[in-house]
C-alpha atoms as a PDB file:
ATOM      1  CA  UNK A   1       8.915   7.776 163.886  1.00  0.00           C
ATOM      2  CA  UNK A   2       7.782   8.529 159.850  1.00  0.00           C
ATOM      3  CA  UNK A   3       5.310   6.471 159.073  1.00  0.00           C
ATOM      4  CA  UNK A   4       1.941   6.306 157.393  1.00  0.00           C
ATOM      5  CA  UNK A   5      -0.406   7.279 160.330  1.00  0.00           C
ATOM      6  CA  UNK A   6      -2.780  10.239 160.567  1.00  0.00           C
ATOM      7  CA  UNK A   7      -2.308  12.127 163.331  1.00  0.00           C
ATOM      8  CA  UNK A   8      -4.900  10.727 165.028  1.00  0.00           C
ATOM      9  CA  UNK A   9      -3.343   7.937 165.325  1.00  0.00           C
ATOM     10  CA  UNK A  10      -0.263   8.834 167.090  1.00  0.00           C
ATOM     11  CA  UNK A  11      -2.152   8.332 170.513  1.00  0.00           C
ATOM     12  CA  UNK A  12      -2.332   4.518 170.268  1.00  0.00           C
ATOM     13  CA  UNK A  13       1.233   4.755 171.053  1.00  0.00           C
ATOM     14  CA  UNK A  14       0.540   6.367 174.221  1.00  0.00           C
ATOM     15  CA  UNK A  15      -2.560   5.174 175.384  1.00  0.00           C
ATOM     16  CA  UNK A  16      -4.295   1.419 175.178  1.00  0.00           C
ATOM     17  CA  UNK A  17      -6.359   0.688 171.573  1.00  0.00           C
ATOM     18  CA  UNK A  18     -10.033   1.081 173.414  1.00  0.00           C
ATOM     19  CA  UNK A  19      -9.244   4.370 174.749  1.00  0.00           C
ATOM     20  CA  UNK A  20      -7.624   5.642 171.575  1.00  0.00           C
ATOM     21  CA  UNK A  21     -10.298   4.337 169.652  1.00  0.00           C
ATOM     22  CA  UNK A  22     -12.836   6.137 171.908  1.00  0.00           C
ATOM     23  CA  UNK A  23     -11.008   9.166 171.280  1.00  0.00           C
ATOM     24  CA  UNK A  24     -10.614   8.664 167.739  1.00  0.00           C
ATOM     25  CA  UNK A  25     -14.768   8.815 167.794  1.00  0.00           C
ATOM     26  CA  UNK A  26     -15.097  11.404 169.808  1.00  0.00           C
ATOM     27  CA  UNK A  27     -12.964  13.502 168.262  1.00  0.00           C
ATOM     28  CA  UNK A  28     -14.387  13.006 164.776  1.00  0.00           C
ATOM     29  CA  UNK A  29     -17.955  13.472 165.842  1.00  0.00           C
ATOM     30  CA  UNK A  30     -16.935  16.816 167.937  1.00  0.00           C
ATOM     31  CA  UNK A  31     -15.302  18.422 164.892  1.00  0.00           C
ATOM     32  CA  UNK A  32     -18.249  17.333 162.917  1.00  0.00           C
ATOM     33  CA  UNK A  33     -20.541  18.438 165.511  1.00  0.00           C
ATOM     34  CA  UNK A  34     -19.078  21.941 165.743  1.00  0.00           C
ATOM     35  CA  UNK A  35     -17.142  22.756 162.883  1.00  0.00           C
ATOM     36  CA  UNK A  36     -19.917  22.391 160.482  1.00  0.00           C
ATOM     37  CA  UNK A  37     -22.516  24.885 162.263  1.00  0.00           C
ATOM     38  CA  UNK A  38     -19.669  27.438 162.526  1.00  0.00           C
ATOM     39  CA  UNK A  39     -18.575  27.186 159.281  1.00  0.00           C
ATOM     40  CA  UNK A  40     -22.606  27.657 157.532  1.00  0.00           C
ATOM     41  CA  UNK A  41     -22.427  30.453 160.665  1.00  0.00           C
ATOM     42  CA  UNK A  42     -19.428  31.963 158.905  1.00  0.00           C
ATOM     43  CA  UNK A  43     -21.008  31.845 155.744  1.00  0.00           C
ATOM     44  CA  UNK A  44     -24.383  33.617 156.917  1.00  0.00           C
ATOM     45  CA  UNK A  45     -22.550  36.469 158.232  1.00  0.00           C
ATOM     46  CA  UNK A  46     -20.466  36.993 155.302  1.00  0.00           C
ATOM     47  CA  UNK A  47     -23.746  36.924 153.131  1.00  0.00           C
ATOM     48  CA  UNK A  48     -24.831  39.962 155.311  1.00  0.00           C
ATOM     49  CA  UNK A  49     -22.602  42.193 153.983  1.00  0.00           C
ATOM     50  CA  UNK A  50     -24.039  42.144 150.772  1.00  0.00           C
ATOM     51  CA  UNK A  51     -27.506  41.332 152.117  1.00  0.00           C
ATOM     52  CA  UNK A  52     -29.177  43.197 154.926  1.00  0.00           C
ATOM     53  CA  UNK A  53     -30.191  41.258 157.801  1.00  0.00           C
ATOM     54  CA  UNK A  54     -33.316  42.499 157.741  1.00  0.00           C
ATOM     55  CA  UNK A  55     -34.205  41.727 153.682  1.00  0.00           C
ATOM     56  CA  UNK A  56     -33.418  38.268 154.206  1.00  0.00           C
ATOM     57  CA  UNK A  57     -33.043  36.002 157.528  1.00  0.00           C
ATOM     58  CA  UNK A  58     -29.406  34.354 157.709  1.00  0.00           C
ATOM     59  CA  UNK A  59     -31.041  30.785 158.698  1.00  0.00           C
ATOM     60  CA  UNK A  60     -31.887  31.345 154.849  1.00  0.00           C
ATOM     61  CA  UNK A  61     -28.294  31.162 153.833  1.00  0.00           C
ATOM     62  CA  UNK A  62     -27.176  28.736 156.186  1.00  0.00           C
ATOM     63  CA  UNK A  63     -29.946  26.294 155.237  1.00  0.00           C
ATOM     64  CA  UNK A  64     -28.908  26.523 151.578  1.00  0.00           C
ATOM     65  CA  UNK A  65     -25.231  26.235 152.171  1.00  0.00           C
ATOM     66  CA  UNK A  66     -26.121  23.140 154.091  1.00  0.00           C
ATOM     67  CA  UNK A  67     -28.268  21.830 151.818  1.00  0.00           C
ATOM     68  CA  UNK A  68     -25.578  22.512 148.930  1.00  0.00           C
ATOM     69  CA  UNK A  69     -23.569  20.677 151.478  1.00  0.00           C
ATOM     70  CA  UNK A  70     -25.160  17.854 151.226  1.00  0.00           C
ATOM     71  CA  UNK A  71     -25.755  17.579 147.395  1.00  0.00           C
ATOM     72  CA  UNK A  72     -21.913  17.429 146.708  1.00  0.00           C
ATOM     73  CA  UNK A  73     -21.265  15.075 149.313  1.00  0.00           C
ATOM     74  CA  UNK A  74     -24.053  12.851 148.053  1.00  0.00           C
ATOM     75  CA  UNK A  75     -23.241  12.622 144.367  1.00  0.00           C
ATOM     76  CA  UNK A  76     -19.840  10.121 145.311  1.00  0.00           C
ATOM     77  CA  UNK A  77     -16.026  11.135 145.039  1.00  0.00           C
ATOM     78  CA  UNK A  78     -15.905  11.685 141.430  1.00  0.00           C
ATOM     79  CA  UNK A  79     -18.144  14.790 141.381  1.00  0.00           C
ATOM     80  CA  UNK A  80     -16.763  15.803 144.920  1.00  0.00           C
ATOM     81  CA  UNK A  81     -13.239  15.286 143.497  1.00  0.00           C
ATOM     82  CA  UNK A  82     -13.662  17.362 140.122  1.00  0.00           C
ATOM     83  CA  UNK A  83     -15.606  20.478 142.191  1.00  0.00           C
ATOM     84  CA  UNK A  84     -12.859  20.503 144.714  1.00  0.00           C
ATOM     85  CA  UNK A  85     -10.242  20.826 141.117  1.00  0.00           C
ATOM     86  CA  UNK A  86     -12.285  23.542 139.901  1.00  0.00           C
ATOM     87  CA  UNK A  87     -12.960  25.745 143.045  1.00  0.00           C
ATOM     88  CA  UNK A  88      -9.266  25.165 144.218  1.00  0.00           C
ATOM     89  CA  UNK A  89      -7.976  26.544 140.674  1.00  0.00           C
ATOM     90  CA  UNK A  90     -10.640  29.246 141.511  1.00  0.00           C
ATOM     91  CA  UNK A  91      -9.294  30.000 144.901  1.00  0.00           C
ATOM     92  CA  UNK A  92      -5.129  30.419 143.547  1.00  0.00           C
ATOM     93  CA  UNK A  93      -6.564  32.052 140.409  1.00  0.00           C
ATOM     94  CA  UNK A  94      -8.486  35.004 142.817  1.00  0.00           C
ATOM     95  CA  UNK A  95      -5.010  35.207 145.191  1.00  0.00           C
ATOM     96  CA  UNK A  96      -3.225  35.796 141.993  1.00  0.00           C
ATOM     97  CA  UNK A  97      -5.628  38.397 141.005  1.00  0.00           C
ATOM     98  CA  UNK A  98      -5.991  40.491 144.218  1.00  0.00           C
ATOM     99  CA  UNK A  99      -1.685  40.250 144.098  1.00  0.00           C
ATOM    100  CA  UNK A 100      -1.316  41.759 141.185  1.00  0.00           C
ATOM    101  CA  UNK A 101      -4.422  44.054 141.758  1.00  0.00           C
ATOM    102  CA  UNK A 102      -2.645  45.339 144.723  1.00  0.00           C
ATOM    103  CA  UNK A 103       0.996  45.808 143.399  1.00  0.00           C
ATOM    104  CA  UNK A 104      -0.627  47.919 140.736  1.00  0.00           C
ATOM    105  CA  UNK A 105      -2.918  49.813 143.419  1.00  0.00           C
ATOM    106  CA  UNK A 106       0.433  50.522 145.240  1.00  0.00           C
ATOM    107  CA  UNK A 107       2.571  51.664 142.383  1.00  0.00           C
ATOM    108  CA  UNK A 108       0.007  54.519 141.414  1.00  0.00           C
ATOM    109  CA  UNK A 109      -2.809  52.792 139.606  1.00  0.00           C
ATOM    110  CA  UNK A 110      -5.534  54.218 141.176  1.00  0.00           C
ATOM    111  CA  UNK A 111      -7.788  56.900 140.293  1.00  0.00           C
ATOM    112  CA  UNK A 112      -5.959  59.201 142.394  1.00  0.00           C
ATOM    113  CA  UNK A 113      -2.751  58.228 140.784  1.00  0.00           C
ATOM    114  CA  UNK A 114      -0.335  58.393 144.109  1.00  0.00           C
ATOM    115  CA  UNK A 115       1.849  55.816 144.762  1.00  0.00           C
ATOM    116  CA  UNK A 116       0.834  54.739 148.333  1.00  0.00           C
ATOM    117  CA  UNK A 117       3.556  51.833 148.333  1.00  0.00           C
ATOM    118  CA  UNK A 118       6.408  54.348 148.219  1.00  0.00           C
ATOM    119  CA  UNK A 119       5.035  57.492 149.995  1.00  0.00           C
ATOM    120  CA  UNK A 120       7.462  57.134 152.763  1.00  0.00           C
ATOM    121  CA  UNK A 121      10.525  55.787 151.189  1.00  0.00           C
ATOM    122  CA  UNK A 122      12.140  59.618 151.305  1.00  0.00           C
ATOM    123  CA  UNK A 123      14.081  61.337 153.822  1.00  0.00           C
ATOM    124  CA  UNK A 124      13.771  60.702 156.589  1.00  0.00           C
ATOM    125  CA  UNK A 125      11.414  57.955 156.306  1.00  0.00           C
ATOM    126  CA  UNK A 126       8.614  56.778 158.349  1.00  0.00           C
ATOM    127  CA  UNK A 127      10.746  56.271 161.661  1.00  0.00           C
ATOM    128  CA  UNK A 128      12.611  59.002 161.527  1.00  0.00           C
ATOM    129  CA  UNK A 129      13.361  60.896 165.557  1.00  0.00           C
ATOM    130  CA  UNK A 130      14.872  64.379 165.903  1.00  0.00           C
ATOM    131  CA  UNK A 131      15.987  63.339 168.921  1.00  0.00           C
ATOM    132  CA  UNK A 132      17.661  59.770 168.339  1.00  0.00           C
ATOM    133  CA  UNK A 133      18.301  61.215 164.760  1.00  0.00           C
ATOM    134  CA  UNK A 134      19.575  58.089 162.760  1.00  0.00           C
ATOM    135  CA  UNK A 135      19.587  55.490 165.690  1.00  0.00           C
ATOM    136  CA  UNK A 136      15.606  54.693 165.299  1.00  0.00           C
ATOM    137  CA  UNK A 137      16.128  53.682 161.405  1.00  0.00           C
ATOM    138  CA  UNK A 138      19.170  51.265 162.315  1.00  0.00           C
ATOM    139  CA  UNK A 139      17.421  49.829 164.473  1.00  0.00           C
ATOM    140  CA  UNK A 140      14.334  49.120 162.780  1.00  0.00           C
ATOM    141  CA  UNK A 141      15.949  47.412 160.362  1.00  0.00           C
ATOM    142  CA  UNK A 142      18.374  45.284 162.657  1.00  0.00           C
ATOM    143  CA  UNK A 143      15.211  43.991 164.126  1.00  0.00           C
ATOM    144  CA  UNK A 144      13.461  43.557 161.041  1.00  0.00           C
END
């Protein structure tokens, strides 16, 4: 079964070539058909938080994400391939960042200076019963 085929493809096993290759069409021009507006959507709405709705209308941001859109996808592979590098190193270099901001947040590097991460790792802990007594914790972590 390995082979070299998208997953697309898989279907021309099952089904005979005109009907897969209808599919195959349909399928790309539905994803392209919806995806896209509900990504530049997305984008619009995440704009508002930092920009009121009623400053600045969100078919503002969605028309210049689309056009932006279109400018990288127009200038060939090279240029798409390179900004792709560069916001991907971007991307793990911000992950990396908000790990290490939050470790330090929850060993006590706040302003407040309490370590939230470890608040509840005293007796009796955070599923602690006076009924059950020590039954609850065993089994918290036998299902964990």
């Amino acid at each position: 079964m390995p082979g070299q085929l998208y997953l697309i493809d898989h279907s021309n096993k099952c089904v005979q070539q005109f009907v897969n290759r209808k599919w195959q069409t349909n399928s790309y021009w539905f994803k392209y058909i919806i995806v896209t507006p509900n990504q530049l959507t997305a984008a619009a709405l995440v704009i508002q938080f930092w920009v009121d709705r009623d400053r600045v209308n969100p078919g503002v941001f969605i028309a210049i994400f689309l056009v932006l859109i279109c400018c990288i996808n127009y200038f060939g592979i090279r240029f798409f391939g390179e900004f792709e590098f560069w916001l991907s190193s971007f991307k793990v270099i911000i992950i990396v960042i908000i790990i290490l901001f939050s470790l330090v947040l929850a060993l006590g590097g706040g302003p407040d200076h309490d370590r939230k991460g470890f608040r509840y790792w005293n007796n009796p802990g955070y599923v602690y019963h006076p009924k059950r007594g020590n039954w609850r914790r065993k089994e918290t972590k036998r299902v964990s």
